[in-house]
Protein backbone atom coordinates (compact mmCIF):
# COMPACT_ATOMS: atom_id res chain seq x y z
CA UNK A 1 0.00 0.00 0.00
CA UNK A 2 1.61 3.78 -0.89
CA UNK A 3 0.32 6.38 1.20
CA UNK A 4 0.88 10.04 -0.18
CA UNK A 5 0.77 11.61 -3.31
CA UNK A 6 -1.79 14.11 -4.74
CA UNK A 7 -4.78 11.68 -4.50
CA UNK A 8 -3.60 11.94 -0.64
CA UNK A 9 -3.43 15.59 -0.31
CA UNK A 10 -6.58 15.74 -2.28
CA UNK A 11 -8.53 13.63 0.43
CA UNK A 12 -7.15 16.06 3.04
CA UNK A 13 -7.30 19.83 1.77
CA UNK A 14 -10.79 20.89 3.20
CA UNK A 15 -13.45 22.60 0.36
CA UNK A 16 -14.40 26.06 0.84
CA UNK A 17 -17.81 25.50 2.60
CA UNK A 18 -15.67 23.10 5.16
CA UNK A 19 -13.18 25.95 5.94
CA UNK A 20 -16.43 28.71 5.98
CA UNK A 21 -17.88 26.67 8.38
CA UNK A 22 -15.18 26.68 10.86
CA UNK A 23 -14.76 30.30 10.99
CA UNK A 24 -16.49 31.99 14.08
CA UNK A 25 -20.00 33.91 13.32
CA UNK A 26 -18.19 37.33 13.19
CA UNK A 27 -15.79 36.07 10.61
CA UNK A 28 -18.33 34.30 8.34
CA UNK A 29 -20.43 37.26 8.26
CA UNK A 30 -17.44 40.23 7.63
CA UNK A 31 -17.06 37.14 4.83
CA UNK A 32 -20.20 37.04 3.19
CA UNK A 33 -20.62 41.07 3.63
CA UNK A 34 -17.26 41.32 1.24
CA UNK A 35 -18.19 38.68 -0.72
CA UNK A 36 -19.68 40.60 -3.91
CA UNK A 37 -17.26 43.32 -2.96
CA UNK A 38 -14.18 40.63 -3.77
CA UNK A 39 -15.92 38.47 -6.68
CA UNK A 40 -16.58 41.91 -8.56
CA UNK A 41 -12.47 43.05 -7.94
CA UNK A 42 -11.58 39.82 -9.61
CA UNK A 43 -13.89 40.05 -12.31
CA UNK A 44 -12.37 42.95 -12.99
CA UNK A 45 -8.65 41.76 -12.71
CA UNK A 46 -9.86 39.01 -15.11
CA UNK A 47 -11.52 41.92 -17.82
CA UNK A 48 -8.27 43.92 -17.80
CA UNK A 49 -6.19 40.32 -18.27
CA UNK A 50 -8.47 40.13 -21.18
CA UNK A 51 -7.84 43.09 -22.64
CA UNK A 52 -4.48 43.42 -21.85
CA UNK A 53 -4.07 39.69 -24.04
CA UNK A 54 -5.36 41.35 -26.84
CA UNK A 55 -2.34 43.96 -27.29
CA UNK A 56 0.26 42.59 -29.57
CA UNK A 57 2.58 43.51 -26.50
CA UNK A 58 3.27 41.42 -24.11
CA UNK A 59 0.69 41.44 -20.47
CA UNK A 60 2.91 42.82 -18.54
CA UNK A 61 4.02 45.63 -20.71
CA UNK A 62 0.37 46.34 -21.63
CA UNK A 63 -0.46 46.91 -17.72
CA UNK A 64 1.95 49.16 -17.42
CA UNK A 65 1.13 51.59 -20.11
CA UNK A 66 -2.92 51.35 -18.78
CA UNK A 67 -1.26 52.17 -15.42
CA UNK A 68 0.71 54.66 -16.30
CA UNK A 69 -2.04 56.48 -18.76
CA UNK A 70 -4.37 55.89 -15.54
CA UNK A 71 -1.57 57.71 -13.59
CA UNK A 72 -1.72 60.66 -15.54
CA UNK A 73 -5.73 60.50 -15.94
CA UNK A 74 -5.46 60.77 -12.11
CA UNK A 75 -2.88 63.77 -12.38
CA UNK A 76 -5.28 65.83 -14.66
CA UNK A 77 -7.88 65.32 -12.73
CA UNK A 78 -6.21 66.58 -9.37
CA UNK A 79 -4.83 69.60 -11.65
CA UNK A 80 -8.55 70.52 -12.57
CA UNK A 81 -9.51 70.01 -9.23
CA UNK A 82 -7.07 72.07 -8.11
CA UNK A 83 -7.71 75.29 -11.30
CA UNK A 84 -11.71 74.98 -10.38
CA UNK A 85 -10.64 75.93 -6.58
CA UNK A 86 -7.83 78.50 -7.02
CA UNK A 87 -10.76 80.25 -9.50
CA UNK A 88 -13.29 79.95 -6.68
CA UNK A 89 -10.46 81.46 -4.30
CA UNK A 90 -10.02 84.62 -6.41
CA UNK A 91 -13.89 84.75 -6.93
CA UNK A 92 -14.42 84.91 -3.54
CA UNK A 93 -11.63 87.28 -3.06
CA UNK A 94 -13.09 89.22 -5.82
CA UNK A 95 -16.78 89.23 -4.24
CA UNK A 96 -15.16 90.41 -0.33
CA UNK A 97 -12.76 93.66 -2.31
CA UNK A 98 -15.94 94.65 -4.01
CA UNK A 99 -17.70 93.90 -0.68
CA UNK A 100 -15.63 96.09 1.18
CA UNK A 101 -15.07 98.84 -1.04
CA UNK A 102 -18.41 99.89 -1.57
């Protein structure tokens, strides 16, 4: 008889629902209240692998240019952010001189 092997480990690795079930109440419900929250991240991960595959360039590569043109998306936005309040600054210190000098 041969003990071991992959049919072995197999028999022993627990399933999901038998490792769920072990967790205290608090845990399985912080679980199932992430739940969505975690499936929809990796369907996500799994969309960009997609797309990413479809570039002539390799995956890794292709991730990096999305990152970095999300990296300057996110830089624009923070420099209109920061345009729309320096204009409401000098509005307002437009509105309290005109305020004051009447």
């Amino acid at each position: 008889m041969c003990v071991g092997g992959p049919a072995l480990v197999y028999y022993v690795t627990p399933t999901e629902e038998e490792l769920f079930k072990k967790y205290n109440p608090e845990l399985q419900k912080r679980s199932l209240e992430n739940r969505q929250a975690r499936q929809q991240e990796f369907d996500d991960y799994v969309n960009k692998l997609k797309e990413w595959s479809r570039s002539d360039k390799q995956i890794w590569f292709a991730a990096e240019e999305m990152a970095e043109k999300a990296r300057m998306e996110q830089k624009d936005k923070i420099l209109d952010e920061q345009n729309r309040l320096a204009a409401e600054v000098e509005r307002r210190r437009k509105e309290m001189r005109d305020s004051t000098v009447k």
